[in-house]
Structure formats: C-alpha cells, structure tokens
C-alpha atoms as a PDB file:
ATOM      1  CA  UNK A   1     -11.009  -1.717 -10.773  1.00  0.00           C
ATOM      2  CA  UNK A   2      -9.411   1.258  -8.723  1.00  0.00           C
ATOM      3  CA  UNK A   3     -12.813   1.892  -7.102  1.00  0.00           C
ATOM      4  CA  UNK A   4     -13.896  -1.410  -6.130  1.00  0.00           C
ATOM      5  CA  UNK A   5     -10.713  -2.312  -4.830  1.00  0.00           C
ATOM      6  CA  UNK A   6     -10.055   1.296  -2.853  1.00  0.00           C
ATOM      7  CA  UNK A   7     -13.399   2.594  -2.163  1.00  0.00           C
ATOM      8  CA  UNK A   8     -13.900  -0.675   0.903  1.00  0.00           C
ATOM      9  CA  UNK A   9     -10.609   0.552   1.940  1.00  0.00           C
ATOM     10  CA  UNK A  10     -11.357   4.108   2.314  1.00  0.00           C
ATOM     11  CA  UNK A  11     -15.127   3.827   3.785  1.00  0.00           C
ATOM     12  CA  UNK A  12     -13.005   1.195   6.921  1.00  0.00           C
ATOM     13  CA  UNK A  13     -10.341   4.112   7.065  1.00  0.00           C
ATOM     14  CA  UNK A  14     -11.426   6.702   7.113  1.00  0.00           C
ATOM     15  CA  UNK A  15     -14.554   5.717   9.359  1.00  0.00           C
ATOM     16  CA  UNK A  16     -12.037   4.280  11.762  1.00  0.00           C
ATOM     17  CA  UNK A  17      -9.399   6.822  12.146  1.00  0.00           C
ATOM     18  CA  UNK A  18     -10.665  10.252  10.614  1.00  0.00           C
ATOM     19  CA  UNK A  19     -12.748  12.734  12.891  1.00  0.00           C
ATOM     20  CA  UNK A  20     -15.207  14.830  11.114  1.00  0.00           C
ATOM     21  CA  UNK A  21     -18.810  14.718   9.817  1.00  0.00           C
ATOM     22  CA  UNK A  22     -20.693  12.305   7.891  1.00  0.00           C
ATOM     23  CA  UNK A  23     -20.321  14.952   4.872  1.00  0.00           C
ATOM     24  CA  UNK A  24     -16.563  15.363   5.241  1.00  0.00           C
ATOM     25  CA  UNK A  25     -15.983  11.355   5.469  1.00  0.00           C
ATOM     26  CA  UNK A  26     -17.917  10.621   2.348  1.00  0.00           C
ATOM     27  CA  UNK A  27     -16.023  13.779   0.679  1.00  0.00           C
ATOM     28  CA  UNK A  28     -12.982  11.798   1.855  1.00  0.00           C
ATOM     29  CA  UNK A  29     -14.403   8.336   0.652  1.00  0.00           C
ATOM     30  CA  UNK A  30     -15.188   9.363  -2.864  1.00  0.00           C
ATOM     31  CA  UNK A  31     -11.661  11.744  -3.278  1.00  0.00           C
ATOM     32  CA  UNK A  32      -9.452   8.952  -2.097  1.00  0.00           C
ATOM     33  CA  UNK A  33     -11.331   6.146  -4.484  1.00  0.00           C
ATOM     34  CA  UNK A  34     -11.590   8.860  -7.089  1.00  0.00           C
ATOM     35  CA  UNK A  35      -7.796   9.650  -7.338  1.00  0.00           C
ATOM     36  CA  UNK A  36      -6.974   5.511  -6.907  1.00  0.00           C
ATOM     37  CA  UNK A  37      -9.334   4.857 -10.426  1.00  0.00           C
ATOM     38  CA  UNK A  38      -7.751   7.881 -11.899  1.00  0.00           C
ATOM     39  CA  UNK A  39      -4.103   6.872 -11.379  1.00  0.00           C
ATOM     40  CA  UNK A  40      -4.634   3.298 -12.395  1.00  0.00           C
ATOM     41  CA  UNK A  41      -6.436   4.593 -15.545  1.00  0.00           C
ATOM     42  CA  UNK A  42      -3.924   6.980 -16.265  1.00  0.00           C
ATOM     43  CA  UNK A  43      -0.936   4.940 -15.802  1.00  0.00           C
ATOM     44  CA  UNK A  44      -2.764   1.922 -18.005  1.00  0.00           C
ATOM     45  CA  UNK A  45      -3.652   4.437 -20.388  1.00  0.00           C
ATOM     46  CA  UNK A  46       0.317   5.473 -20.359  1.00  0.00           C
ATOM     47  CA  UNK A  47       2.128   2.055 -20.441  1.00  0.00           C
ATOM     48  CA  UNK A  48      -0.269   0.517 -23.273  1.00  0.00           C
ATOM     49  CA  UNK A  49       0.134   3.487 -25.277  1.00  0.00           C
ATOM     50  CA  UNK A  50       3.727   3.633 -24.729  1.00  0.00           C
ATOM     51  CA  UNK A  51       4.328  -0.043 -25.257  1.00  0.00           C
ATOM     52  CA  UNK A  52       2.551   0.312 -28.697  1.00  0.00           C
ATOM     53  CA  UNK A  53       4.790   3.689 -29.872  1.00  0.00           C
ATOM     54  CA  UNK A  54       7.889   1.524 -29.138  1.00  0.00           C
ATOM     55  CA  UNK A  55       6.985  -1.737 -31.147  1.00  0.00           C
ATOM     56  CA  UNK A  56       5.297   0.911 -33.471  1.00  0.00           C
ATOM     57  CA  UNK A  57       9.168   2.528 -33.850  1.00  0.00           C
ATOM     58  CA  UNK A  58      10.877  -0.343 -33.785  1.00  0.00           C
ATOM     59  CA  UNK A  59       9.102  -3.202 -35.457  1.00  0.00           C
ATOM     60  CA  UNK A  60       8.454  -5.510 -32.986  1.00  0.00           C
ATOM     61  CA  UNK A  61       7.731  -6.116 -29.339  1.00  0.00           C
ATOM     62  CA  UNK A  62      10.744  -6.083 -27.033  1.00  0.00           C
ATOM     63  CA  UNK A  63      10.949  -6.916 -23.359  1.00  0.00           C
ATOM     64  CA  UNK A  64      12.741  -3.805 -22.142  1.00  0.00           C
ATOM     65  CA  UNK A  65       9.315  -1.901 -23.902  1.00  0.00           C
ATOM     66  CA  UNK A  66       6.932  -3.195 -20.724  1.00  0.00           C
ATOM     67  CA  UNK A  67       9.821  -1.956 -18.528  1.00  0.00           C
ATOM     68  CA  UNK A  68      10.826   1.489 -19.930  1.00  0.00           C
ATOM     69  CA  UNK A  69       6.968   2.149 -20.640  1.00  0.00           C
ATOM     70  CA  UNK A  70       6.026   1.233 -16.737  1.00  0.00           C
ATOM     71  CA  UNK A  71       8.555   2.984 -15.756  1.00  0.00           C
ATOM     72  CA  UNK A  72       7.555   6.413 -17.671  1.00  0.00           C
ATOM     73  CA  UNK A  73       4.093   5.882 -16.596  1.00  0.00           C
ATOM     74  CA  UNK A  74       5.454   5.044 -12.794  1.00  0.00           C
ATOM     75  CA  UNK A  75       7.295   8.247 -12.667  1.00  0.00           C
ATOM     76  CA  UNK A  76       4.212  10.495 -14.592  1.00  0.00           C
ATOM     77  CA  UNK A  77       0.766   9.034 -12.722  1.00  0.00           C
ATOM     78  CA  UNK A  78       2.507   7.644  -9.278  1.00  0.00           C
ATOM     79  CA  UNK A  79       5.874   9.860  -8.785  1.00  0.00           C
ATOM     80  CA  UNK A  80       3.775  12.267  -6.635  1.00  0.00           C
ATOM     81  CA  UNK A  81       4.166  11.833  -3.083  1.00  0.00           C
ATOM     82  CA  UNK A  82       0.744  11.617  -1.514  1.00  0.00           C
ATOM     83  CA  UNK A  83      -0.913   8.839   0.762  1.00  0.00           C
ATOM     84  CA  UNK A  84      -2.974   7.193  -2.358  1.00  0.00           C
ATOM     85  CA  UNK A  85       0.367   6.965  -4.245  1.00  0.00           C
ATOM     86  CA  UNK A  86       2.799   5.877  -1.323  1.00  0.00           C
ATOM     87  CA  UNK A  87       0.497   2.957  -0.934  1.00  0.00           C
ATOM     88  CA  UNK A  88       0.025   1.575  -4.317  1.00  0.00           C
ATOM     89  CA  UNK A  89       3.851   1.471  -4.485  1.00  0.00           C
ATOM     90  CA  UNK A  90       4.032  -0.009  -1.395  1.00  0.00           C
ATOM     91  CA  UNK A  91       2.110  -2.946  -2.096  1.00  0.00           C
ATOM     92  CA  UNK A  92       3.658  -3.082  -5.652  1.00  0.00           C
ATOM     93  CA  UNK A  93       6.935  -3.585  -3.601  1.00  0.00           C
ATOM     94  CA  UNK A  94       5.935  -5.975  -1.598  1.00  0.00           C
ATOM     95  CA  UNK A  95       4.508  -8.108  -4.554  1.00  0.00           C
ATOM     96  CA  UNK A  96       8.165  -7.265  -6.281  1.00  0.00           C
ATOM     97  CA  UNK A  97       9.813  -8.701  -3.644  1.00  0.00           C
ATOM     98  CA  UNK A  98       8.321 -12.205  -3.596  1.00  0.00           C
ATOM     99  CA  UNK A  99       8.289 -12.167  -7.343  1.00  0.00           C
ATOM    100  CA  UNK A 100      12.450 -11.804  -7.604  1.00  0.00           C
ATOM    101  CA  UNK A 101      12.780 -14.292  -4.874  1.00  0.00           C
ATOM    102  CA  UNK A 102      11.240 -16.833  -6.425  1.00  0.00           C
ATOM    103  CA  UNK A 103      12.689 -15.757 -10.196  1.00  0.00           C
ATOM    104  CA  UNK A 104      16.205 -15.883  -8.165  1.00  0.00           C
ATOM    105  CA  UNK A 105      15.594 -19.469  -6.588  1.00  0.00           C
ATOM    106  CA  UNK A 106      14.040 -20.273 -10.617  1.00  0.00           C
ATOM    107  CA  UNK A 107      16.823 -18.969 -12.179  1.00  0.00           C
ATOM    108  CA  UNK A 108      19.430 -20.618 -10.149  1.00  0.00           C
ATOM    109  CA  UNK A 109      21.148 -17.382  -8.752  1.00  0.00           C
ATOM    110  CA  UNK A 110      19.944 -19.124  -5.214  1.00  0.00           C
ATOM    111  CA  UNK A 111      19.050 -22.524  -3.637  1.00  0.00           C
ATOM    112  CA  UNK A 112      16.027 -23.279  -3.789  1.00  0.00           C
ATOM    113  CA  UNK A 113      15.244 -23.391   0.251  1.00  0.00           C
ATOM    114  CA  UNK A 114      15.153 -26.905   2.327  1.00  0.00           C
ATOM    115  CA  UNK A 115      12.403 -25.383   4.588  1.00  0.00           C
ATOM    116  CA  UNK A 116       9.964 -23.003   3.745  1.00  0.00           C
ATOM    117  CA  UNK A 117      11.040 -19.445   4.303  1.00  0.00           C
ATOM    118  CA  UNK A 118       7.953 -18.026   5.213  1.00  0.00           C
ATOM    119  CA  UNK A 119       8.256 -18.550   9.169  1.00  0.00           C
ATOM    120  CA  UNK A 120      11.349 -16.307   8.880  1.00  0.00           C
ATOM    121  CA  UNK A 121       9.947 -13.753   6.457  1.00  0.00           C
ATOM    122  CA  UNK A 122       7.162 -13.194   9.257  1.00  0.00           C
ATOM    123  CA  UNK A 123       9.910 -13.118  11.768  1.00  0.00           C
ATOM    124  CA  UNK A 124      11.737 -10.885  10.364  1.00  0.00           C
ATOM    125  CA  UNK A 125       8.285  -8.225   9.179  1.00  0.00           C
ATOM    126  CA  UNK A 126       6.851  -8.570  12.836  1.00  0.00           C
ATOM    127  CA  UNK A 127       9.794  -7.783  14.484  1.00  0.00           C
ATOM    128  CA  UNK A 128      10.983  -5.158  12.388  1.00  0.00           C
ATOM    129  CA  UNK A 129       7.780  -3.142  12.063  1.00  0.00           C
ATOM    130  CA  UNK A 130       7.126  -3.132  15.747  1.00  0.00           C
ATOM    131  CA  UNK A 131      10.923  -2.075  16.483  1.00  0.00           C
ATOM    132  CA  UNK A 132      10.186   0.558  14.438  1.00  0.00           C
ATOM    133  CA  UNK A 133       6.759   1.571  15.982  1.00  0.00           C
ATOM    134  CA  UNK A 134       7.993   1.454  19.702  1.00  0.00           C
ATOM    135  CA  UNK A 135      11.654   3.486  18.423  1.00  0.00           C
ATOM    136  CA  UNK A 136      10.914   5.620  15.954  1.00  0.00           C
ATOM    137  CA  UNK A 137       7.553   5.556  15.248  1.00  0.00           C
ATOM    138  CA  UNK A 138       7.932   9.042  12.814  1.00  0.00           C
ATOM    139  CA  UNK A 139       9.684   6.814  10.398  1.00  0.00           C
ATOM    140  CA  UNK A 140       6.482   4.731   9.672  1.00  0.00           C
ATOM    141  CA  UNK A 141       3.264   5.851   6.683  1.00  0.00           C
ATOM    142  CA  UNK A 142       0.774   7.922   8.886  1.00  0.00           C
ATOM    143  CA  UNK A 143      -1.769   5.261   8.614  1.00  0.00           C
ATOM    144  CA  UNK A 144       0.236   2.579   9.639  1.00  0.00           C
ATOM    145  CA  UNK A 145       1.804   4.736  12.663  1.00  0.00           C
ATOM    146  CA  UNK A 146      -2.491   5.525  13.181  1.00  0.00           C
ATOM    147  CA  UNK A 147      -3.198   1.401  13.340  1.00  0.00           C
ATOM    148  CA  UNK A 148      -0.659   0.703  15.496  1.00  0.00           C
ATOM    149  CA  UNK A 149      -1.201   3.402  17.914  1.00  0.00           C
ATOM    150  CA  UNK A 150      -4.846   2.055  17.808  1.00  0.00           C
ATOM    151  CA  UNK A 151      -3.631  -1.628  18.140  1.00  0.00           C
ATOM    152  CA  UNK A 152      -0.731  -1.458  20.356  1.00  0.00           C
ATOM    153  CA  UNK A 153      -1.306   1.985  22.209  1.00  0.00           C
ATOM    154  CA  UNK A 154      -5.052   2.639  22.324  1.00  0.00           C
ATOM    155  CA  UNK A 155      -5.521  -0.665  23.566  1.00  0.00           C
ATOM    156  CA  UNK A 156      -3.733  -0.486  26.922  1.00  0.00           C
ATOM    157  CA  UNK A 157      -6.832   1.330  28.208  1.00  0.00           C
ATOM    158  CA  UNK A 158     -10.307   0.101  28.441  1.00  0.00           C
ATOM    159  CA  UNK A 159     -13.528   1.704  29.378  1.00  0.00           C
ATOM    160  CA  UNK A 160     -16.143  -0.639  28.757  1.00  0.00           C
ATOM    161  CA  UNK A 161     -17.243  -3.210  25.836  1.00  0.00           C
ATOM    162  CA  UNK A 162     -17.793  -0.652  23.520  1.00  0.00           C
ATOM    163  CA  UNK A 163     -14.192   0.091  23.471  1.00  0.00           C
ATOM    164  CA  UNK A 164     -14.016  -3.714  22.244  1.00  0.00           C
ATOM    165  CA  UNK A 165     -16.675  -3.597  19.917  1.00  0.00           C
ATOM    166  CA  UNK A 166     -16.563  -0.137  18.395  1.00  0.00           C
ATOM    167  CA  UNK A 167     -13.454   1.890  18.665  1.00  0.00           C
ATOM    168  CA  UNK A 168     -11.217   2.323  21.540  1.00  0.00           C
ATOM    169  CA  UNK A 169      -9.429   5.563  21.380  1.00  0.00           C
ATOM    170  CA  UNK A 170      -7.801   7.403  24.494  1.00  0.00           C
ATOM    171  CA  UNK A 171     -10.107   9.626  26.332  1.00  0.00           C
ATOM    172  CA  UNK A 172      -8.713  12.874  27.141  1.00  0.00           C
ATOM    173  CA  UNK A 173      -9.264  14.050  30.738  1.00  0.00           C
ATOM    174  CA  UNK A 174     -12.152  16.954  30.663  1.00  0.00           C
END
C-alpha cells in the first residue's frame, strides 16, 4: 500500500523540483517509496501486535487499546522528524480534523451547521497558507514552500510555452 500510494508521488516530486541525474532521481524515487512501505508496515506490524498483548493481558478488547497501541507505534515508526514522516502526519491531521468535527456536531457538543461549512474552511486554508507563504515563508514544509515558489513566484516570469508546458523555473542571468 505504502508504495503504490507514495511511489506516483515521489516520481511527480522529485522530477519536478529535484536537480540531479536520472540515477540520483530514481535513487530518490525508490528511497522515499521504500521508507513510506516500511513505516506503514512497521507501525501496522506495531499497533496489531500491541492491540493483541493488551486484550491478551487483560481479557478482552478495550477502546483505549487502539489508542494507546497507535500511539506507541506513532511515537516508535513516525516520531522521527524527516520529510516522509512530517507528511504522513500531516495528512493524518488533516483527516483528524474533519473526523472530530463531525463526531462533535454527532455528539451534540456543537450545532450541527445551517449552511455548509466548507466555503469557510477553504476561506480560511487559502488565506492562511498564502499569508504564510508571502510573510514568513520559512515557517512552511520545504516542499510546500518549493510549490508555491513554483506556483506563485516562478510564475511571474515567462520565457516561452515551454515554461507553460514543462517547468517554469527562474533563469539565472549568465
């Protein structure tokens, strides 16, 4: 699962915004889908096998288990702080997000919105994320500080279709 859904991801990446050779993209290809199927294997690996040593100890299956055993295998297989890593638990955060939203609006802890609240949410993302890029751009992940630069940056300057069609990247003067 790790590989099909990271090795797409890496070969657009890495072909977009890395510099190199043929060789060293590839190398970076295969490491970066290589250590995305290793973490997800060793983190499923951890939580099953934890989840099944606590209803082993205690008789039966408890829902703080899922949650203490994630959590174990969250800080052993994604606690490192590298760009594979960062990302997962981005995304995972995202997902959270939405997910206790809607459990608070299920459970009654808020109103269940008249309009949808999507508009805002958007709002709210876009405007934030490029306040952030145009005022303090160091604060975003490296490869979302590299698209933006690319979309918002790169872009201001065009040579010819290619740019358009290919990949339009700031020419240095010779």
């Amino acid at each position: 699962y790790g590989a099909k859904i990271r090795a797409p991801h890496a070969l657009v990446m890495t072909f977009l915004f890395r510099s190199g050779s043929l060789k060293d993209k590839l190398k970076a290809i295969a490491r970066a889908t290589y250590t995305h199927s290793r973490n997800l294997a060793c983190f499923v690996f951890t939580y099953k096998g934890l989840k099944v040593l606590q209803e082993k100890l205690q008789g039966k299956s408890l829902q703080s288990h899922s949650f203490l055993a994630a959590c174990i295998g969250g800080w052993l297989v994604f606690g490192e702080n590298n760009n594979i890593n960062s990302q997962i638990n981005m995304y995972l955060l995202s997902r959270i997000l939405f997910a206790l939203a809607r459990l608070a609006v299920e459970k009654g802890y808020i109103p269940q919105p008249k309009k949808d609240p999507f508009p805002l949410f958007a709002t709210l993302v876009w405007g934030t994320v490029l306040w952030l890029f145009e005022t303090y751009p160091h604060t975003l992940q490296p490869s979302l500080q590299s698209s933006m630069t690319y979309l918002y940056h790169d872009s201001n300057v065009w040579h010819n279709i290619s740019d358009f069609l290919l990949y339009n990247k700031q020419r240095t003067p010779k």
